[in-house]
Structures are given as structure tokens and as C-alpha cells.
PDB file of N, CA and C in Angstrom:
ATOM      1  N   UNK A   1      -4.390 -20.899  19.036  1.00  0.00           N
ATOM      2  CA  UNK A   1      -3.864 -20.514  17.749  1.00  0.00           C
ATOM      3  C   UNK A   1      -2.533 -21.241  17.521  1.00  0.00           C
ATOM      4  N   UNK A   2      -2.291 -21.681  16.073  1.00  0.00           N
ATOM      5  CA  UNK A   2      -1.257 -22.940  16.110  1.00  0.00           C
ATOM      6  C   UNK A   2      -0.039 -21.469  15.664  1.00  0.00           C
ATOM      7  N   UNK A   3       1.021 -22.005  15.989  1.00  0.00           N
ATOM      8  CA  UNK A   3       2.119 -21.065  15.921  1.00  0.00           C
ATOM      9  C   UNK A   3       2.565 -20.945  14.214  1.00  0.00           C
ATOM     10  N   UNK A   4       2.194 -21.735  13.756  1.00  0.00           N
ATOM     11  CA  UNK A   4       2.396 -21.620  11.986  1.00  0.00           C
ATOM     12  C   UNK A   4       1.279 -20.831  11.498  1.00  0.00           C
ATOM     13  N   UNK A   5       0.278 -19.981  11.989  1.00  0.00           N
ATOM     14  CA  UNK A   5      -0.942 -19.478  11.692  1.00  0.00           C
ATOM     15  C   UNK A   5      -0.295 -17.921  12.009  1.00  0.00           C
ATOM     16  N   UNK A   6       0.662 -17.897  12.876  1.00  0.00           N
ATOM     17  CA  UNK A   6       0.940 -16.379  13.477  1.00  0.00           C
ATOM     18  C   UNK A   6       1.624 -15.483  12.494  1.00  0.00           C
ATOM     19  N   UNK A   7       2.583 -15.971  11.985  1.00  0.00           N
ATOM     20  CA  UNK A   7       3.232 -15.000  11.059  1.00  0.00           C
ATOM     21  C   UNK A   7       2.443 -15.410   9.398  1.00  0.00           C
ATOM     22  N   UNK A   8       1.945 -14.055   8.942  1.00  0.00           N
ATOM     23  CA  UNK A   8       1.231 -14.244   7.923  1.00  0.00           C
ATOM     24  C   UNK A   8       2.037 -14.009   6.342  1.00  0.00           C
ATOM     25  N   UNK A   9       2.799 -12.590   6.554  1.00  0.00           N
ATOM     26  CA  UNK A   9       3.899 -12.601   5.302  1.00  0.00           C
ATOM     27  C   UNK A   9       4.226 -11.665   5.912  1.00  0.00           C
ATOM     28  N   UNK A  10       6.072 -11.291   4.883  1.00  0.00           N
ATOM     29  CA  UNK A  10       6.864 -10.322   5.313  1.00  0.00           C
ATOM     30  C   UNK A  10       6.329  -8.864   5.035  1.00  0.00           C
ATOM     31  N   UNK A  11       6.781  -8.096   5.348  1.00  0.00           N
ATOM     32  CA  UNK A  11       5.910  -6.822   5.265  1.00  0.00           C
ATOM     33  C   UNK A  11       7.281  -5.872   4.016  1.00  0.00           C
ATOM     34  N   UNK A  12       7.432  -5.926   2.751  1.00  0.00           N
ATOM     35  CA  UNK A  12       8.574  -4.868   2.581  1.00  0.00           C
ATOM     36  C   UNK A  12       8.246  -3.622   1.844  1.00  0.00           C
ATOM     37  N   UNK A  13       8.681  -2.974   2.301  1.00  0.00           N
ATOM     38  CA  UNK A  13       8.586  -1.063   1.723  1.00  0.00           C
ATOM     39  C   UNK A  13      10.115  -0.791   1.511  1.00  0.00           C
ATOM     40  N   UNK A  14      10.699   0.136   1.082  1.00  0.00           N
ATOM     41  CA  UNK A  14      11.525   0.737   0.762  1.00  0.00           C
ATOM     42  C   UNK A  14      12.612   0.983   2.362  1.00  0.00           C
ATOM     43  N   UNK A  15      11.485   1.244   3.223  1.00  0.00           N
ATOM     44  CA  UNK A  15      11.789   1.876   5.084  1.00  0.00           C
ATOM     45  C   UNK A  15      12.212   0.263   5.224  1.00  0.00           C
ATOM     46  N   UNK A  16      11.342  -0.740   5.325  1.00  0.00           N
ATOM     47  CA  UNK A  16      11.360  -2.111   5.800  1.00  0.00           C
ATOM     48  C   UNK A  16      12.954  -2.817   5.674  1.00  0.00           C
ATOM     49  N   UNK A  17      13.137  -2.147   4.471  1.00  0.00           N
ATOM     50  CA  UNK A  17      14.559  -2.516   3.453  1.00  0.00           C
ATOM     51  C   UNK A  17      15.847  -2.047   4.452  1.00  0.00           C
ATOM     52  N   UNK A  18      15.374  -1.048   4.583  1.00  0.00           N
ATOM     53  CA  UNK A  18      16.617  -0.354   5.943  1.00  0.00           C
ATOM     54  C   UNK A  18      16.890  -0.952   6.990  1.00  0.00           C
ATOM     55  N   UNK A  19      15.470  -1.613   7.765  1.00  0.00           N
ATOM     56  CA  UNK A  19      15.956  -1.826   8.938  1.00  0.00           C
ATOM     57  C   UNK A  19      16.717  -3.237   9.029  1.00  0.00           C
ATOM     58  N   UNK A  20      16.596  -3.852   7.890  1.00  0.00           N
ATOM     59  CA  UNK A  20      17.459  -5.027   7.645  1.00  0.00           C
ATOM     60  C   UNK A  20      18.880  -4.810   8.002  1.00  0.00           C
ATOM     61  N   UNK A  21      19.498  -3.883   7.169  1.00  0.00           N
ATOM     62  CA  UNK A  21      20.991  -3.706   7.923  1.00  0.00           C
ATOM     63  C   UNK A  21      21.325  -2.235   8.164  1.00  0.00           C
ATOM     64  N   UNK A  22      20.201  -1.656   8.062  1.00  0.00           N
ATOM     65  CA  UNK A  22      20.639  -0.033   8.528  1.00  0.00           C
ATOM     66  C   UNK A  22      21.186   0.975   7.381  1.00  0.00           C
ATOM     67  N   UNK A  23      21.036   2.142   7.880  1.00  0.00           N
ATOM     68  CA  UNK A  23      21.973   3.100   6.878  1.00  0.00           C
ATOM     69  C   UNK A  23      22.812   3.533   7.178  1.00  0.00           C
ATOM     70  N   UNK A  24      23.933   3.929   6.563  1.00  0.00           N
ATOM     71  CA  UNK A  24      24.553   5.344   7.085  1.00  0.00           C
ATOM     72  C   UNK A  24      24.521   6.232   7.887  1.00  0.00           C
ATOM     73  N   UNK A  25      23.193   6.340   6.989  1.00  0.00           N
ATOM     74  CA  UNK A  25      22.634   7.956   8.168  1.00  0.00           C
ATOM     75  C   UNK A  25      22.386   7.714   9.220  1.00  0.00           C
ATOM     76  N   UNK A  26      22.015   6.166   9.482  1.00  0.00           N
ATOM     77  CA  UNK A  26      21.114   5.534  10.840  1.00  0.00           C
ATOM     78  C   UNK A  26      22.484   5.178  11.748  1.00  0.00           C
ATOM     79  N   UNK A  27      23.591   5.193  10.997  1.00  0.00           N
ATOM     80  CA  UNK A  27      24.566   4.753  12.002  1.00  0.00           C
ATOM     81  C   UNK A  27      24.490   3.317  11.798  1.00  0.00           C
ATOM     82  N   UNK A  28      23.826   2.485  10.895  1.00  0.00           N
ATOM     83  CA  UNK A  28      23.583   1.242  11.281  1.00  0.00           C
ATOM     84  C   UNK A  28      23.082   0.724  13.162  1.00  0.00           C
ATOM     85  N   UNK A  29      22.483   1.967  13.759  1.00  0.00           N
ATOM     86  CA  UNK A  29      22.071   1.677  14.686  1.00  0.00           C
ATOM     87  C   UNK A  29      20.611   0.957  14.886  1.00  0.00           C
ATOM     88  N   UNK A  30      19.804   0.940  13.484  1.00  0.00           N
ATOM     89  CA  UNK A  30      18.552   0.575  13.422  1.00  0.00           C
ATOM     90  C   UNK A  30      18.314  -0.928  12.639  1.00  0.00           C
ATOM     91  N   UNK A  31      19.932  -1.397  12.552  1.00  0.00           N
ATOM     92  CA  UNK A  31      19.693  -2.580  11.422  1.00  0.00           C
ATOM     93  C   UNK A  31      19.408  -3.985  12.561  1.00  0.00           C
ATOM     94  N   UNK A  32      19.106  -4.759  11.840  1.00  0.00           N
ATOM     95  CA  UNK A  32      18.979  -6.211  11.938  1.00  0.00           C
ATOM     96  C   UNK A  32      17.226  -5.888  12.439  1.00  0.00           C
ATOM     97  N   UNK A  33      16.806  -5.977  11.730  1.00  0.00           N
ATOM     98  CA  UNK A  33      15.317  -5.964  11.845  1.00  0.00           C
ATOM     99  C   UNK A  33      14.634  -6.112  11.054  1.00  0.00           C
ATOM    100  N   UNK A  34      13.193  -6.538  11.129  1.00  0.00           N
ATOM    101  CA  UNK A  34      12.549  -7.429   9.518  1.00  0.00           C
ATOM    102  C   UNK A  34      11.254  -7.295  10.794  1.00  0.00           C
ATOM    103  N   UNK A  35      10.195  -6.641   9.181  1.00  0.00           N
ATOM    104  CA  UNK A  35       8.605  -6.810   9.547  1.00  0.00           C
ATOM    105  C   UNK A  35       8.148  -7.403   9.386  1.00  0.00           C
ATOM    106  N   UNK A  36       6.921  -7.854   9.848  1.00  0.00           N
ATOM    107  CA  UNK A  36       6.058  -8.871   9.570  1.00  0.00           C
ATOM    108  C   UNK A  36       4.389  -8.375   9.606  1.00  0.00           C
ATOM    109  N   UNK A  37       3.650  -8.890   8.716  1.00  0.00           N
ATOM    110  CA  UNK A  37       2.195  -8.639   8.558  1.00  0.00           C
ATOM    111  C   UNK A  37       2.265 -10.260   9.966  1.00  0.00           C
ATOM    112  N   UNK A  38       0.866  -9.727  10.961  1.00  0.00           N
ATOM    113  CA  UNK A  38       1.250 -11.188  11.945  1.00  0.00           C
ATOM    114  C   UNK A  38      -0.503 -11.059  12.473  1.00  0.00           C
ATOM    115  N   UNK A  39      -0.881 -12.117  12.563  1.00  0.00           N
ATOM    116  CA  UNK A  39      -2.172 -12.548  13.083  1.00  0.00           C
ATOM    117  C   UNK A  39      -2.815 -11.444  14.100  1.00  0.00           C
ATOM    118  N   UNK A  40      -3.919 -11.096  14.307  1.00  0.00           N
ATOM    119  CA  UNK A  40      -4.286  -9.421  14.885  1.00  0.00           C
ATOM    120  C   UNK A  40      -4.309 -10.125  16.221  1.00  0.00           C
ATOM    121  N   UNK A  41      -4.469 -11.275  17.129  1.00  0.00           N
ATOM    122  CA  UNK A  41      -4.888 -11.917  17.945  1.00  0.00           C
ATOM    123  C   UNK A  41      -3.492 -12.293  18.805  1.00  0.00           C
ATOM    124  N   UNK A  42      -2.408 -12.167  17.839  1.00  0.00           N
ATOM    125  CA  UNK A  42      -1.197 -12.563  18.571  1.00  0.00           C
ATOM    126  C   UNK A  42      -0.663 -11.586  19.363  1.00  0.00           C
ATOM    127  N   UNK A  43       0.160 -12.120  20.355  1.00  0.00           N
ATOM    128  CA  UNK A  43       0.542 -11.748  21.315  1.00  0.00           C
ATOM    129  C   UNK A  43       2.334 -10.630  21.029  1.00  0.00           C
ATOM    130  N   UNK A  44       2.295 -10.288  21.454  1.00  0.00           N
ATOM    131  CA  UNK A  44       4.286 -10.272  21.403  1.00  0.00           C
ATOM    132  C   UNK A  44       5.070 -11.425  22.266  1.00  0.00           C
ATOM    133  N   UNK A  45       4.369 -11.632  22.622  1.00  0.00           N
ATOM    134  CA  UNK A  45       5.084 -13.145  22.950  1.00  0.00           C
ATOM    135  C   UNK A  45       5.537 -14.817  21.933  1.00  0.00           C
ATOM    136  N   UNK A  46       3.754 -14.287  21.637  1.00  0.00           N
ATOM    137  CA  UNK A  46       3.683 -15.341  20.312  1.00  0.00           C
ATOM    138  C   UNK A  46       4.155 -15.332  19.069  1.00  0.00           C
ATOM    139  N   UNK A  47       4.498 -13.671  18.711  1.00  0.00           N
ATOM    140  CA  UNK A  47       5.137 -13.243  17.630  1.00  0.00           C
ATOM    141  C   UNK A  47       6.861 -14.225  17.637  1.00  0.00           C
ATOM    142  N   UNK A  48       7.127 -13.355  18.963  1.00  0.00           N
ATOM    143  CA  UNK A  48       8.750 -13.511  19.568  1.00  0.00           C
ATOM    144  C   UNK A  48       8.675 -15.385  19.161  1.00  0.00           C
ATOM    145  N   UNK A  49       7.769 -16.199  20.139  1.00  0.00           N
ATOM    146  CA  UNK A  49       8.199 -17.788  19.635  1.00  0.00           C
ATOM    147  C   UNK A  49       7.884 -18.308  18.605  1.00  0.00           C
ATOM    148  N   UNK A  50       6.663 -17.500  17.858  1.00  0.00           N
ATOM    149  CA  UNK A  50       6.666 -17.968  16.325  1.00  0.00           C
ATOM    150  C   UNK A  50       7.904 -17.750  15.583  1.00  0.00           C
ATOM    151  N   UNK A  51       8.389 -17.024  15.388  1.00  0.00           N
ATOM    152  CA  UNK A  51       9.539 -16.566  14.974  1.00  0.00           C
ATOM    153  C   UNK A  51      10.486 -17.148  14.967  1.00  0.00           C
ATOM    154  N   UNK A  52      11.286 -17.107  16.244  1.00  0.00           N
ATOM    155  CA  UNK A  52      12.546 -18.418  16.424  1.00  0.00           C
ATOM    156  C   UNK A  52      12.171 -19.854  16.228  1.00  0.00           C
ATOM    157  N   UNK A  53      10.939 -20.038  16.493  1.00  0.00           N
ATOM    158  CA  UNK A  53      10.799 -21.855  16.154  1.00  0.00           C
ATOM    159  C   UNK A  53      11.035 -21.668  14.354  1.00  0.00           C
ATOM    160  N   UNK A  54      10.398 -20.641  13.684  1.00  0.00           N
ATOM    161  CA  UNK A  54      10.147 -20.911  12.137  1.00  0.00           C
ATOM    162  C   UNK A  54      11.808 -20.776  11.614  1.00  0.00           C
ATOM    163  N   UNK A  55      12.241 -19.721  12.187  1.00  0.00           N
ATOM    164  CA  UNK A  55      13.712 -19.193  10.915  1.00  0.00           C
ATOM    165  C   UNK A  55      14.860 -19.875  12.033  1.00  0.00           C
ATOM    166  N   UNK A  56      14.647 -20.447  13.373  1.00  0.00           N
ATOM    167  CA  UNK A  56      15.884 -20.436  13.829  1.00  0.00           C
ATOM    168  C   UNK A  56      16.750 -19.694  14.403  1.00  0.00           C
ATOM    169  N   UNK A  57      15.879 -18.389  15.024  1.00  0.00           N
ATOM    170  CA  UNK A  57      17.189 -17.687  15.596  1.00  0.00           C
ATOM    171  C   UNK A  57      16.585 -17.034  16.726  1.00  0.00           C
ATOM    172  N   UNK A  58      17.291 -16.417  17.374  1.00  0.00           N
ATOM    173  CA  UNK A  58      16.767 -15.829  18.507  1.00  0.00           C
ATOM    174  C   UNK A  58      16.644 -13.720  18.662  1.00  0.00           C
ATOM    175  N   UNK A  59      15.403 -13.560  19.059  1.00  0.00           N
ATOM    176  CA  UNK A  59      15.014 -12.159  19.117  1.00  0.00           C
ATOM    177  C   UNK A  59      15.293 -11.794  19.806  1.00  0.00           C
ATOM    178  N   UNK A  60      15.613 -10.572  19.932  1.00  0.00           N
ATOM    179  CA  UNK A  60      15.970  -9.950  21.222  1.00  0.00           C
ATOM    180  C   UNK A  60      14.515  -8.464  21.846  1.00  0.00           C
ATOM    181  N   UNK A  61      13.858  -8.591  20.348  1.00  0.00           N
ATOM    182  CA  UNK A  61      12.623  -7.685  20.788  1.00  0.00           C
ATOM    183  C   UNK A  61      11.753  -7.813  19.972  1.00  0.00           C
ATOM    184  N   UNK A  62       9.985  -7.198  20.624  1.00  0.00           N
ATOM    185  CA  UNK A  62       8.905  -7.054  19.079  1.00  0.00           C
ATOM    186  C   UNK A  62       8.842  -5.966  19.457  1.00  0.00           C
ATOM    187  N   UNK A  63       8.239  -5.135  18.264  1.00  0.00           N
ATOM    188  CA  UNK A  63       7.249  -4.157  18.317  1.00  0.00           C
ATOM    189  C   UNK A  63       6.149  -4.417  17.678  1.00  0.00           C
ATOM    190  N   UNK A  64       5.057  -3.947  17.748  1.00  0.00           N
ATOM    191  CA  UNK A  64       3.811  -4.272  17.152  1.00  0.00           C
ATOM    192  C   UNK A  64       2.728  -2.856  16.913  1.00  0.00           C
ATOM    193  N   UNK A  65       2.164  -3.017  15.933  1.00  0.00           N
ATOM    194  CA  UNK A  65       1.559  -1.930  15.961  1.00  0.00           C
ATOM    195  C   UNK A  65      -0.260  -2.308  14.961  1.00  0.00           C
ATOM    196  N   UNK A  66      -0.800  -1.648  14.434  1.00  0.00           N
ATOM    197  CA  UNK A  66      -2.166  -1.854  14.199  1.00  0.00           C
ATOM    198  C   UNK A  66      -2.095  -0.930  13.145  1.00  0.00           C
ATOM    199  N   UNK A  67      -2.476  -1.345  11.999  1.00  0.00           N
ATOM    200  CA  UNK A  67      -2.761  -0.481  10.950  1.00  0.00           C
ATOM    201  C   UNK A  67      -4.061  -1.100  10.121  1.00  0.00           C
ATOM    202  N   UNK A  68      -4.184  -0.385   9.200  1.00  0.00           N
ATOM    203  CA  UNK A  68      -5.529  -0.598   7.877  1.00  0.00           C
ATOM    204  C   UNK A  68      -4.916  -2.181   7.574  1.00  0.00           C
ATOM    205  N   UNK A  69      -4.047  -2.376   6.937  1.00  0.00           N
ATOM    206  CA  UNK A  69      -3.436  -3.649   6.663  1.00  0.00           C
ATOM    207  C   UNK A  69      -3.568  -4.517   7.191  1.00  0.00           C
ATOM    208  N   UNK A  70      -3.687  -4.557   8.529  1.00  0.00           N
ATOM    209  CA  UNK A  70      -3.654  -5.705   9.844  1.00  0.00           C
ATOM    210  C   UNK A  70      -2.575  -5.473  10.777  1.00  0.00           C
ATOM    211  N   UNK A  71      -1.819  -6.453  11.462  1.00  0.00           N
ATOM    212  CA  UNK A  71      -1.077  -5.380  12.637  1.00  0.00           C
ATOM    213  C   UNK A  71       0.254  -6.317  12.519  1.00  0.00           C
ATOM    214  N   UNK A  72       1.235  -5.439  12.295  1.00  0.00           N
ATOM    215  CA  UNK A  72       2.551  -5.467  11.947  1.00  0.00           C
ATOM    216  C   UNK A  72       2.941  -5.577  13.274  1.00  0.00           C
ATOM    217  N   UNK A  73       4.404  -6.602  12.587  1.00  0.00           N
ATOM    218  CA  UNK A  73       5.698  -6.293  14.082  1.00  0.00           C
ATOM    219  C   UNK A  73       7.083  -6.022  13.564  1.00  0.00           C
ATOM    220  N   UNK A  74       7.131  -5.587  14.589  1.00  0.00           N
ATOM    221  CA  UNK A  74       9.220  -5.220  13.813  1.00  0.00           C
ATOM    222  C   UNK A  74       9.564  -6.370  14.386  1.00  0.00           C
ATOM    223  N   UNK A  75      10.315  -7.151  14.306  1.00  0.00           N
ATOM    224  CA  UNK A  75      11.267  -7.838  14.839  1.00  0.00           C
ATOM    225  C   UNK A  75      12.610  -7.449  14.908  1.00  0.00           C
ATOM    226  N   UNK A  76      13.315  -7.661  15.988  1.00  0.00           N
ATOM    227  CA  UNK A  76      14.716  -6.942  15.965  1.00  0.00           C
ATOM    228  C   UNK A  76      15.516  -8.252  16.722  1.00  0.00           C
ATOM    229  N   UNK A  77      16.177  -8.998  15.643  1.00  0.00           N
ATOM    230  CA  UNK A  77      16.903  -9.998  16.182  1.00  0.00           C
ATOM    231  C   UNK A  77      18.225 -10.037  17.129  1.00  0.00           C
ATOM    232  N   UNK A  78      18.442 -11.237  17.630  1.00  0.00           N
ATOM    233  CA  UNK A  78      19.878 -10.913  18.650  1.00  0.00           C
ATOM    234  C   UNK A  78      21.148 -11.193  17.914  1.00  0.00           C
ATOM    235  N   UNK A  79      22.175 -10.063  18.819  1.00  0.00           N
ATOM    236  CA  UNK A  79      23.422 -10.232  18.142  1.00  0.00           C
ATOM    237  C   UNK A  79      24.003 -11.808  18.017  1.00  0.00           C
ATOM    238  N   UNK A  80      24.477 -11.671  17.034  1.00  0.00           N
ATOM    239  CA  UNK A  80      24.912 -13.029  16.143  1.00  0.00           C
ATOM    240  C   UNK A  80      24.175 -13.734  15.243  1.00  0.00           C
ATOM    241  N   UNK A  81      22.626 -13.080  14.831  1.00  0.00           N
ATOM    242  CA  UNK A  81      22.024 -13.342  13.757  1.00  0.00           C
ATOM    243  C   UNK A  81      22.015 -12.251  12.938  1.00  0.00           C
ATOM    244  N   UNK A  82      21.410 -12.833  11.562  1.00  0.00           N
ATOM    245  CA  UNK A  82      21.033 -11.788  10.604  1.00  0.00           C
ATOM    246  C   UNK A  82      19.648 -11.619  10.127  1.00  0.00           C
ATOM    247  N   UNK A  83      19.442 -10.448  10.308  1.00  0.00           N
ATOM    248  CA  UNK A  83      17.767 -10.264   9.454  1.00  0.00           C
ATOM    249  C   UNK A  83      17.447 -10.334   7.700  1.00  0.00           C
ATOM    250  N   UNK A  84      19.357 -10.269   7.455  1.00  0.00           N
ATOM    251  CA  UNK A  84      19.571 -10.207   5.905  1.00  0.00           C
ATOM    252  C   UNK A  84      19.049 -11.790   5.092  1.00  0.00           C
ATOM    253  N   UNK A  85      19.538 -12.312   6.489  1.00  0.00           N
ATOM    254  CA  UNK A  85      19.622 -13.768   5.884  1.00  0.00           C
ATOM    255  C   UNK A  85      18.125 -14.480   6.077  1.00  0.00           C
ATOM    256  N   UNK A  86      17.571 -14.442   7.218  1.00  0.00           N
ATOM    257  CA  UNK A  86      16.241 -14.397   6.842  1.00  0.00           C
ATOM    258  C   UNK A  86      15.102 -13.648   6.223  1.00  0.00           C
ATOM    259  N   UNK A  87      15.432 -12.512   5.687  1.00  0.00           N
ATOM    260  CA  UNK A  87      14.898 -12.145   4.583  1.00  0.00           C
ATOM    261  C   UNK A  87      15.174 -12.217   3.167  1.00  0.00           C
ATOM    262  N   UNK A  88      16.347 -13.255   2.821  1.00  0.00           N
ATOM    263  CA  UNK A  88      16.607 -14.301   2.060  1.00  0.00           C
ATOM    264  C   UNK A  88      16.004 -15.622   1.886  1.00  0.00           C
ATOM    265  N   UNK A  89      15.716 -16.097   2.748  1.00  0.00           N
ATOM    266  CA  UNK A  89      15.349 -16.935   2.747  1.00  0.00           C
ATOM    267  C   UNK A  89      13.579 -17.288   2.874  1.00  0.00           C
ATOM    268  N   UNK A  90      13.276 -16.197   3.348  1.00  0.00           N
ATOM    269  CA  UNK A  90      11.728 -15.487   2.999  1.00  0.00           C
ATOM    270  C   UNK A  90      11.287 -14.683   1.178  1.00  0.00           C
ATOM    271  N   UNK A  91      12.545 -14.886   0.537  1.00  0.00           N
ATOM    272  CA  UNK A  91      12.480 -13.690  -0.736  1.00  0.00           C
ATOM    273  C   UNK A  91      11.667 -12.444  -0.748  1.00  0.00           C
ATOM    274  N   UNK A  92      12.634 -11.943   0.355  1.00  0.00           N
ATOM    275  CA  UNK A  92      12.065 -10.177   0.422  1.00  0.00           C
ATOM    276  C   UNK A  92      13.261  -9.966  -0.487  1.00  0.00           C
ATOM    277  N   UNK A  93      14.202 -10.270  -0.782  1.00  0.00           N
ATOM    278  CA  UNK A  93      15.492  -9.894  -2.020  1.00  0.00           C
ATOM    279  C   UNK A  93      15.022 -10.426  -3.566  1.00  0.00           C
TER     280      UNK A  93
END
């Protein structure tokens, strides 16, 4: 599977919107994070290097999960990036 095939589109909801830079309420303990709709076949590995090769930055975790939709990942990037800015540059804004 070619690594430009893995991430399919951004995933945004209202929740999705949060984990970008967090809330208040969250403490901003839940920010810098951005979903992704991602190939059902991929790995969390493959998620993790699709990812930094496409936007440039480095992750520090996936989560992944399986729904009706197809199977989502959180991404939760490493300190000194932003999830704001690549979801700018994706036009989830």
C-alpha cells in the first residue's frame, strides 16, 4: 500500500474541533490532535509515517478505532508542532 493511499480525508465534528487545541474545561490537556478517516488496512505505524512524510511533523501517538464510516485515527502530534496549523492547511477551518 503506497503511503499517499493511507490517509483518506480529515475527519471534523464539532468534538474533532476541540482536540485541535483543547478547551478550558479540558485544561487544554487534550489539544494538539487532528482525526483522520485512514485506509481500514493500515497499520498505526503506517498511519504515524504517512503522516509526518505528508504535513511534516512529527507524532508522538495514534489511536485508531473502527466505525460505520471506515476506521478513524486520532493523531496526537509532538511538542513543538501544531495540529492548528495542519488543519489549516488541510481546510478543516
Amino acid at each position: 500500500m503506497k503511503q499517499s493511499d493511507i490517509l483518506i480525508r480529515p475527519y471534523v465534528t464539532e468534538k474533532t474541533l476541540n482536540l485541535l487545541s483543547g478547551t478550558p474545561t479540558q485544561k487544554f490537556r487534550d489539544g494538539n490532535k487532528i482525526e483522520f478517516i485512514v485506509h481500514r488496512q493500515a497499520s498505526k505505524s503506517d498511519v504515524k509515517a504517512a503522516f509526518e512524510e505528508r504535513f511534516e511533523v512529527k507524532v508522538e501517538h495514534v489511536w485508531t478505532k473502527i466505525q460505520k464510516d471506515g476506521k478513524h485515527a486520532i493523531i496526537k502530534l509532538a511538542d513543538g508542532y501544531s495540529a492548528e496549523d495542519v488543519g489549516m492547511r488541510v481546510g478543516v477551518f
